[in-house]
N, C-alpha and C. Protein backbone atom coordinates (compact mmCIF):
# COMPACT_ATOMS: atom_id res chain seq x y z
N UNK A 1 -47.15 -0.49 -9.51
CA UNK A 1 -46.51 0.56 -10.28
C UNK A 1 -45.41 1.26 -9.48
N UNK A 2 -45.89 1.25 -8.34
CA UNK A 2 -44.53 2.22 -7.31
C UNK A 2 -43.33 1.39 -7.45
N UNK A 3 -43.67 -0.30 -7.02
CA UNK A 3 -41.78 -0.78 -7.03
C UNK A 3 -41.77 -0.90 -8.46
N UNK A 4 -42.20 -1.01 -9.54
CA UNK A 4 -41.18 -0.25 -10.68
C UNK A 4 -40.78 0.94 -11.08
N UNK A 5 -41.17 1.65 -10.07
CA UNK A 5 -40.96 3.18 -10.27
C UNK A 5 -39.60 3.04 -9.65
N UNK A 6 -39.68 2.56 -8.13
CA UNK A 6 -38.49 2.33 -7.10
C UNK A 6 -37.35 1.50 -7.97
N UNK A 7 -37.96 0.16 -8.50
CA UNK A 7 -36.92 -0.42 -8.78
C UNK A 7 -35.77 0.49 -10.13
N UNK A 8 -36.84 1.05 -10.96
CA UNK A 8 -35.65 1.36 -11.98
C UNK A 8 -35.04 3.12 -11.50
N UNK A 9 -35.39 3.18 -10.49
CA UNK A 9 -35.08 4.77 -9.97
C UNK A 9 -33.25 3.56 -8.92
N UNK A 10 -33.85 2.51 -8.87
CA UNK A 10 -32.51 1.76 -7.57
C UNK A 10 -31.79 1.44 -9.06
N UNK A 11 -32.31 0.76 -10.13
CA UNK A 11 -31.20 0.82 -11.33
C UNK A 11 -30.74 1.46 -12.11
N UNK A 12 -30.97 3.04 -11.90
CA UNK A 12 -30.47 4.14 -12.28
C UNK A 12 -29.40 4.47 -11.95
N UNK A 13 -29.40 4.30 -10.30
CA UNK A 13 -28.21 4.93 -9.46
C UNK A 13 -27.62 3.62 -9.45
N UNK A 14 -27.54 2.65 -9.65
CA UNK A 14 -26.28 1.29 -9.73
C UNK A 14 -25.80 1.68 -11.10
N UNK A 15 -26.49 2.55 -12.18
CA UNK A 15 -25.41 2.51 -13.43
C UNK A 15 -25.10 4.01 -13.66
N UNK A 16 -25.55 4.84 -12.44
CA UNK A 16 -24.72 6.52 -12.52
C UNK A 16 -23.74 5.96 -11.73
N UNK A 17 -23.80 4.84 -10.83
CA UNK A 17 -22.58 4.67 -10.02
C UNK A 17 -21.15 4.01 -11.09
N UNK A 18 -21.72 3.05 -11.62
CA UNK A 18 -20.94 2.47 -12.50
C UNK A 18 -20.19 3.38 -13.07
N UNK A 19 -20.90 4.52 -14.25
CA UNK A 19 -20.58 5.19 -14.81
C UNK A 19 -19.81 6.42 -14.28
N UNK A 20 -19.90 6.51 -12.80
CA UNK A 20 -19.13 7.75 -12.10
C UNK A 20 -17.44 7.01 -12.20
N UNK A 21 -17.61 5.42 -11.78
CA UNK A 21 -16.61 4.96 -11.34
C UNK A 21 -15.90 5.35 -12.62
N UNK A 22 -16.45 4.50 -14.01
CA UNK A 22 -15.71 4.65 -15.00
C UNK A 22 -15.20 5.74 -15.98
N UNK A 23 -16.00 7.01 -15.34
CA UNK A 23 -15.68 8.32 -16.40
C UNK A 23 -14.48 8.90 -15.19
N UNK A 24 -14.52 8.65 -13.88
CA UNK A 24 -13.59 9.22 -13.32
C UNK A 24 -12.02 8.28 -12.99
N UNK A 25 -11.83 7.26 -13.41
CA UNK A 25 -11.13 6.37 -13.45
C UNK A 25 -9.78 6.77 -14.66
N UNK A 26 -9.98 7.59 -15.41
CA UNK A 26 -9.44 8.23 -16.42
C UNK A 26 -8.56 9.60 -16.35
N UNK A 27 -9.19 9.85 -15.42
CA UNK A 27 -9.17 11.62 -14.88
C UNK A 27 -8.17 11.10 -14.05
N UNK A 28 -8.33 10.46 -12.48
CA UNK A 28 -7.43 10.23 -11.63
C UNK A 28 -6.56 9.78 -12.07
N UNK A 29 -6.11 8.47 -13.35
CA UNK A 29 -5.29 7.86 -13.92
C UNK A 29 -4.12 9.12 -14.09
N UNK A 30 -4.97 9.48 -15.44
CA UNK A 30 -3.86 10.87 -16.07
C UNK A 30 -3.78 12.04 -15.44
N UNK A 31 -4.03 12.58 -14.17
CA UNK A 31 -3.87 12.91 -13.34
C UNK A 31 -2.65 13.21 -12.61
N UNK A 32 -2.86 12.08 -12.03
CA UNK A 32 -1.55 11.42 -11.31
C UNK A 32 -0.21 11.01 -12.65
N UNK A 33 -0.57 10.80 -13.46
CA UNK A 33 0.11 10.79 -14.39
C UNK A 33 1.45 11.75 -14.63
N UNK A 34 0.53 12.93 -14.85
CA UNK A 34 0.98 14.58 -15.55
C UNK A 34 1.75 14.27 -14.09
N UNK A 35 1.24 14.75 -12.97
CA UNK A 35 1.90 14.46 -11.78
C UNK A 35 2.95 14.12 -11.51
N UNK A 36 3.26 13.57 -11.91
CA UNK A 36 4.71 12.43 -11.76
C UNK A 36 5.30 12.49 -12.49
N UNK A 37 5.25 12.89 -13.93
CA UNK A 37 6.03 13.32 -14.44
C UNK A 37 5.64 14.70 -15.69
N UNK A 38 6.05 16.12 -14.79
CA UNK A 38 5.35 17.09 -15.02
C UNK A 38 6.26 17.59 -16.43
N UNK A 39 7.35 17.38 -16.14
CA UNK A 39 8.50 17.92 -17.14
C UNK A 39 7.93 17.46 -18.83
N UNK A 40 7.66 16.15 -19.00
CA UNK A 40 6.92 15.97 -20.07
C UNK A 40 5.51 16.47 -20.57
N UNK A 41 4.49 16.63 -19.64
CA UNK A 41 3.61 17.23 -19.54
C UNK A 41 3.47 18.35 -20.25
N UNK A 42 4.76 19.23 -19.57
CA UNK A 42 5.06 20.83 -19.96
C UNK A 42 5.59 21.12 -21.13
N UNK A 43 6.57 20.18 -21.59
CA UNK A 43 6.76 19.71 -22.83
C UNK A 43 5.90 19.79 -23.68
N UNK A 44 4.87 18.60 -23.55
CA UNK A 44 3.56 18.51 -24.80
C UNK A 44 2.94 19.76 -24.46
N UNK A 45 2.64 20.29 -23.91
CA UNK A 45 1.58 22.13 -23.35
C UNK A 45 2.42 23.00 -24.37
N UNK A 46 3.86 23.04 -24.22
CA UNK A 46 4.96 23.99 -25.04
C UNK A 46 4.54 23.64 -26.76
N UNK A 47 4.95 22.12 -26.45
CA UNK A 47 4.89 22.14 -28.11
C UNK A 47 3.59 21.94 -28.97
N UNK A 48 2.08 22.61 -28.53
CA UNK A 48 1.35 23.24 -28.97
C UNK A 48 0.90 24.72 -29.08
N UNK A 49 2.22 24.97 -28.64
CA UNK A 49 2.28 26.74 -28.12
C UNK A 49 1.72 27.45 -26.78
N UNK A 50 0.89 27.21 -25.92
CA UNK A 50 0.39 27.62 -25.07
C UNK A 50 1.62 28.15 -23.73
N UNK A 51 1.21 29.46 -22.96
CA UNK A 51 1.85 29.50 -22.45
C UNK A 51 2.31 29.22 -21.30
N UNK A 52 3.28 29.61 -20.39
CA UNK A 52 3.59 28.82 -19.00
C UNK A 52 3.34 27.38 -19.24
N UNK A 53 3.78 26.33 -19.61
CA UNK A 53 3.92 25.71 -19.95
C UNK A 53 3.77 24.44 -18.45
N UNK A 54 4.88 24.77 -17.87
CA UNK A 54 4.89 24.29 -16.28
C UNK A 54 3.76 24.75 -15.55
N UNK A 55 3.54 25.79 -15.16
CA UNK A 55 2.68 26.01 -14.22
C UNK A 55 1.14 25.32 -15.21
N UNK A 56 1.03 25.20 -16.07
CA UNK A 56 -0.30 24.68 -16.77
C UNK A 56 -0.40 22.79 -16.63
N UNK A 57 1.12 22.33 -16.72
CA UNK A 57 1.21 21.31 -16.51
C UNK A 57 0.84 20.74 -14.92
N UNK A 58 1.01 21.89 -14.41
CA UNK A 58 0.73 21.22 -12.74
C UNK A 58 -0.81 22.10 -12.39
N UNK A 59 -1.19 22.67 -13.33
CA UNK A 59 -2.85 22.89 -13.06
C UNK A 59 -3.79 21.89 -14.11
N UNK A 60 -3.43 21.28 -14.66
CA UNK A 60 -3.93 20.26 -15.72
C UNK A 60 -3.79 18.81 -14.57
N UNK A 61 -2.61 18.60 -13.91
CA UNK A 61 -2.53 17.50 -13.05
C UNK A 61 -3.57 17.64 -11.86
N UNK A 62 -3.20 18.21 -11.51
CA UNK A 62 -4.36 18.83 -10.17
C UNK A 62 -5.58 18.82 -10.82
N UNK A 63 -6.50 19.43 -11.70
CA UNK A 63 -7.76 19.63 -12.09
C UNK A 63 -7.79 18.45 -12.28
N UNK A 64 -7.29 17.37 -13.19
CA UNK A 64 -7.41 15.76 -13.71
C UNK A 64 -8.07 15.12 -12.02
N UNK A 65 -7.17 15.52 -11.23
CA UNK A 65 -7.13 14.45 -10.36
C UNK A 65 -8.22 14.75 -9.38
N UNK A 66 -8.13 16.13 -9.06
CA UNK A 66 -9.31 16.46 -7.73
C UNK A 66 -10.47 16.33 -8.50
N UNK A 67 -10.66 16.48 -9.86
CA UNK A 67 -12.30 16.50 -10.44
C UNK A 67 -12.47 14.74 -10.97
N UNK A 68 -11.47 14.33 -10.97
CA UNK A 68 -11.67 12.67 -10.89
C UNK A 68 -12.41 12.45 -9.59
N UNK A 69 -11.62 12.56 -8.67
CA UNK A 69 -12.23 12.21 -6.98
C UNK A 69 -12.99 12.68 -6.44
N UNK A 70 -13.76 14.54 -6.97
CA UNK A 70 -15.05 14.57 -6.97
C UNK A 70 -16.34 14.04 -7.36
N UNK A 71 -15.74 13.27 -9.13
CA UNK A 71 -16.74 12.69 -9.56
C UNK A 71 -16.76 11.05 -9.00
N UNK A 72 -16.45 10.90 -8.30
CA UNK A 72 -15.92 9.22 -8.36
C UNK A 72 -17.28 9.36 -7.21
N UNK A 73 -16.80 10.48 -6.43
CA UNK A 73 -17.31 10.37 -4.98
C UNK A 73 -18.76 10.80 -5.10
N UNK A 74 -19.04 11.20 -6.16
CA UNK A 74 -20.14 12.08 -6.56
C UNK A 74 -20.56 13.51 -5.73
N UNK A 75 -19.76 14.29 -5.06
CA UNK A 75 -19.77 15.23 -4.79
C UNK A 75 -19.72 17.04 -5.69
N UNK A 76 -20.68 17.23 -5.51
CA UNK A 76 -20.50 19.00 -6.37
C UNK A 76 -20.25 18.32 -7.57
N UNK A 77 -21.28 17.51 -7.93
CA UNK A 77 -21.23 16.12 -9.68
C UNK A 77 -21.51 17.02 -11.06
N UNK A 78 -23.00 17.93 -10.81
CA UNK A 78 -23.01 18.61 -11.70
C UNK A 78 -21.55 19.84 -12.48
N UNK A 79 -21.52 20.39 -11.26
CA UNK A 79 -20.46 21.41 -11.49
C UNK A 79 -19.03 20.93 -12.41
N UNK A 80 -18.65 19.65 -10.90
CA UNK A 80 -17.09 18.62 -12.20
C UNK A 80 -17.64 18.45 -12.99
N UNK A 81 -18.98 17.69 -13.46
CA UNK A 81 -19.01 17.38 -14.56
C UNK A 81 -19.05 18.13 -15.90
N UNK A 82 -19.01 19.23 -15.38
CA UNK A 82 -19.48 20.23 -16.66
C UNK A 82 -17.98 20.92 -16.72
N UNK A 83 -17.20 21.25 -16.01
CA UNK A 83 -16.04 21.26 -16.16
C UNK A 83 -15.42 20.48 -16.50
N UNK A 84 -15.24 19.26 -15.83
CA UNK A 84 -14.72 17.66 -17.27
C UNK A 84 -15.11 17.95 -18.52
N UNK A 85 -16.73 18.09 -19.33
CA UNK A 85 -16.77 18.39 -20.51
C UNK A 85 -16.05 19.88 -21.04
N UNK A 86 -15.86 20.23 -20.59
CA UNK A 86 -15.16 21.67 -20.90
C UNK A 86 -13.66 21.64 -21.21
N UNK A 87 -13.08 20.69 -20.17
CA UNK A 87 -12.20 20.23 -20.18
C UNK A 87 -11.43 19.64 -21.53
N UNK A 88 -12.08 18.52 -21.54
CA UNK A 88 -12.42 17.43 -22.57
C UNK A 88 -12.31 18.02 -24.06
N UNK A 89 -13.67 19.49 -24.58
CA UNK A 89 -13.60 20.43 -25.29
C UNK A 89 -12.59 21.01 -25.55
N UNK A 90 -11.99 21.27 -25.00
CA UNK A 90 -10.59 21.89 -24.98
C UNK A 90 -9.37 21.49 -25.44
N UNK A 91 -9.03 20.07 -24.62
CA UNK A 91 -8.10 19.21 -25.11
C UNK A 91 -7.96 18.52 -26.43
N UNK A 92 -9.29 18.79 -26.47
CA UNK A 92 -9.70 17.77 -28.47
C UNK A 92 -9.45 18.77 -28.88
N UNK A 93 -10.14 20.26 -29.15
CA UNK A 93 -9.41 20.94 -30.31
C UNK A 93 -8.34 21.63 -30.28
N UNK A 94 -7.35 22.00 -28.65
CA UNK A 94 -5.67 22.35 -28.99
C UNK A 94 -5.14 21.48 -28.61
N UNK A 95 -5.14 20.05 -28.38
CA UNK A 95 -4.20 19.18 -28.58
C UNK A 95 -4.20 18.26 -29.78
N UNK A 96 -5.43 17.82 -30.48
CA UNK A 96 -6.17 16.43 -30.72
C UNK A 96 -6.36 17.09 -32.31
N UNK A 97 -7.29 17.85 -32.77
CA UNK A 97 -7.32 18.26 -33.98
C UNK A 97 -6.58 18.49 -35.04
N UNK A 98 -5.86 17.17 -35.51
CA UNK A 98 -5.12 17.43 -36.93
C UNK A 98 -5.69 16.34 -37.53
N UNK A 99 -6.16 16.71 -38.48
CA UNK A 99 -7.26 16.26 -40.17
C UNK A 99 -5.80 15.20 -40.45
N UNK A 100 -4.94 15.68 -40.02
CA UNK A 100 -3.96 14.52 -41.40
C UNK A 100 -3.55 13.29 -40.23
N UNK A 101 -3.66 13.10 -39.21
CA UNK A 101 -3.40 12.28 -38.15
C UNK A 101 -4.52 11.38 -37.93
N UNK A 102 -4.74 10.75 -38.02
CA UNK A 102 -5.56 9.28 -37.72
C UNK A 102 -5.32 8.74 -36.73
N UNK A 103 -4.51 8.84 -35.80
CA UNK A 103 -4.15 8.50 -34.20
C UNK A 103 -4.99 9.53 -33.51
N UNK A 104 -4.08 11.33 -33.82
CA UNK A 104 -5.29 12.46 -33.29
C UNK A 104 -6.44 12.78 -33.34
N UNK A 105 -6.91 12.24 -34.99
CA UNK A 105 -8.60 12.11 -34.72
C UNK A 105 -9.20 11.20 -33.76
N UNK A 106 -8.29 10.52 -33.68
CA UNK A 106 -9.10 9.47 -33.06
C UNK A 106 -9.38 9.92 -31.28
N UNK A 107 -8.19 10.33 -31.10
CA UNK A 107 -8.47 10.78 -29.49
C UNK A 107 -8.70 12.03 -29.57
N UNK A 108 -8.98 12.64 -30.74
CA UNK A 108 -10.05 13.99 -30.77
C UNK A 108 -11.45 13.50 -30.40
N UNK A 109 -11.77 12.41 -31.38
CA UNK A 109 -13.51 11.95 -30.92
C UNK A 109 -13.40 11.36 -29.79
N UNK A 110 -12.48 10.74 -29.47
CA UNK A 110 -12.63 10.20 -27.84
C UNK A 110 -13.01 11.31 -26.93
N UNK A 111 -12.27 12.38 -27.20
CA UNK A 111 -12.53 13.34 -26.41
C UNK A 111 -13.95 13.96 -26.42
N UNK A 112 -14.65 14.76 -27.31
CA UNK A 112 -15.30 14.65 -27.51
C UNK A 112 -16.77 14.02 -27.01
N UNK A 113 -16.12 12.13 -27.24
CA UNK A 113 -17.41 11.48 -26.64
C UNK A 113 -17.46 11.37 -25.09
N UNK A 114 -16.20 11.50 -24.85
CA UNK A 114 -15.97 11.60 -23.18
C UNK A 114 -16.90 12.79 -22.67
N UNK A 115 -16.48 13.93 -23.47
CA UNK A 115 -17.89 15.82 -22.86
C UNK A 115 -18.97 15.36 -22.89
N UNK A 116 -19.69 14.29 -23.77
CA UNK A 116 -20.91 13.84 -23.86
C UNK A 116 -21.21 13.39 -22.89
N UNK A 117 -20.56 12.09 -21.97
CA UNK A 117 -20.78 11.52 -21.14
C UNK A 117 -20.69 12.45 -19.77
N UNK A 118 -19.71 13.55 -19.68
CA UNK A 118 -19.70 14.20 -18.56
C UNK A 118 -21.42 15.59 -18.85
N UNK A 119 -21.25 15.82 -19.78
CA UNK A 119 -22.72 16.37 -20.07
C UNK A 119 -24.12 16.06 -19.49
N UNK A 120 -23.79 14.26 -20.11
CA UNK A 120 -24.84 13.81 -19.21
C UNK A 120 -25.05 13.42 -17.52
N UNK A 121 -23.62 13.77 -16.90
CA UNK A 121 -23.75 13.97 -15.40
C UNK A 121 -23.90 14.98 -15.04
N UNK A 122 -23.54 16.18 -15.93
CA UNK A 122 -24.07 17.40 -15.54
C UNK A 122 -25.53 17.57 -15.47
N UNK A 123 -26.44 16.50 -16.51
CA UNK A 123 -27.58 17.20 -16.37
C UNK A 123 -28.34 16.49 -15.14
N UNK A 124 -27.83 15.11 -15.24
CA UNK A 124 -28.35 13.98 -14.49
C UNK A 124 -28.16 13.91 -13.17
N UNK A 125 -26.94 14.66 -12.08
CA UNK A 125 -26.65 14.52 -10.91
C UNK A 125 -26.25 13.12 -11.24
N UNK A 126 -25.69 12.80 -9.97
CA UNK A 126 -24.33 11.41 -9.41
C UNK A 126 -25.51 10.40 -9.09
N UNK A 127 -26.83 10.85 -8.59
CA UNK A 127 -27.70 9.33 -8.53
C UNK A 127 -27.36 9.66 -6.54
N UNK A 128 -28.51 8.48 -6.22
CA UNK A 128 -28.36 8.02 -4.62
C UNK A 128 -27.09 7.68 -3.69
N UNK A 129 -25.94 7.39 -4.67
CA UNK A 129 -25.21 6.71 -4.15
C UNK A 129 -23.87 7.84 -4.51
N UNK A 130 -23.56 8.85 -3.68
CA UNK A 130 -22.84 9.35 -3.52
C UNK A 130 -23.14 10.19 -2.57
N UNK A 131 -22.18 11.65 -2.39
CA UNK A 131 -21.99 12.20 -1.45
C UNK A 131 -22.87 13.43 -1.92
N UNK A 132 -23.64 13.58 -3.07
CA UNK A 132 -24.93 14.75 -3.37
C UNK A 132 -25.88 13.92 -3.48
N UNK A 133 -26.77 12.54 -3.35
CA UNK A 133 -27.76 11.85 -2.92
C UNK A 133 -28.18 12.51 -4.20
N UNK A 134 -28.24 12.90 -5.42
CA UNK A 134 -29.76 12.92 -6.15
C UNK A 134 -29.06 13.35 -7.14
């Protein structure tokens, strides 16, 4: 009974690892993205009304990217992760939410299912195989 306790506690953390790689693979992407080219960024921030437009565009790049490479690394996992879903929350209903758009719903529920998945690293910790071990 113990090495199946061991073994699926060792195949837990091979698919929080998986899953760190792949929920933070997104974050660093668009990240670096906004990054590089901030002027558009600030653009789309403007033309949903929000303000400072720039300075939000280069705190949206930065948050994308350092809470990507926290979660990748699994470090302080709970905390990014619950800020990714917050994140995530956010972006679906002032960017993503228009009923008459069928492109925006769609990366409204993406969004959405993405908070789910960071939800469940919030509750779950990063697993053995990172830099918070549990």
């Amino acid at each position: 009974m113990a090495d199946t306790l061991a073994t699926k506690r060792a195949n837990n953390d091979v698919f929080l690892l998986i899953g760190r790689i792949l929920a933070a693979g997104i974050f660093i992407a668009t990240g670096i993205q906004k990054l590089m080219g901030i002027e558009g960024t600030a653009g789309y921030i403007e033309s949903v009304g929000l303000p400072y437009p720039v300075i939000m565009a280069w705190a949206a790049g930065l948050f994308e990217t350092v809470a990507g490479i926290l979660l990748l690394i699994g470090f302080m996992t709970r905390s990014t992760a619950a800020a990714l879903a917050a994140f995530c929350l956010f972006t679906a209903f002032v960017f993503h939410f228009q009923p008459d758009d069928q492109q925006q719903i769609t990366s409204f529920m993406k969004n959405l299912a993405m908070a789910g998945g960071y939800l469940a690293f919030a509750a779950v910790g990063a697993g053995r195989f990172s830099v918070d071990r549990g």
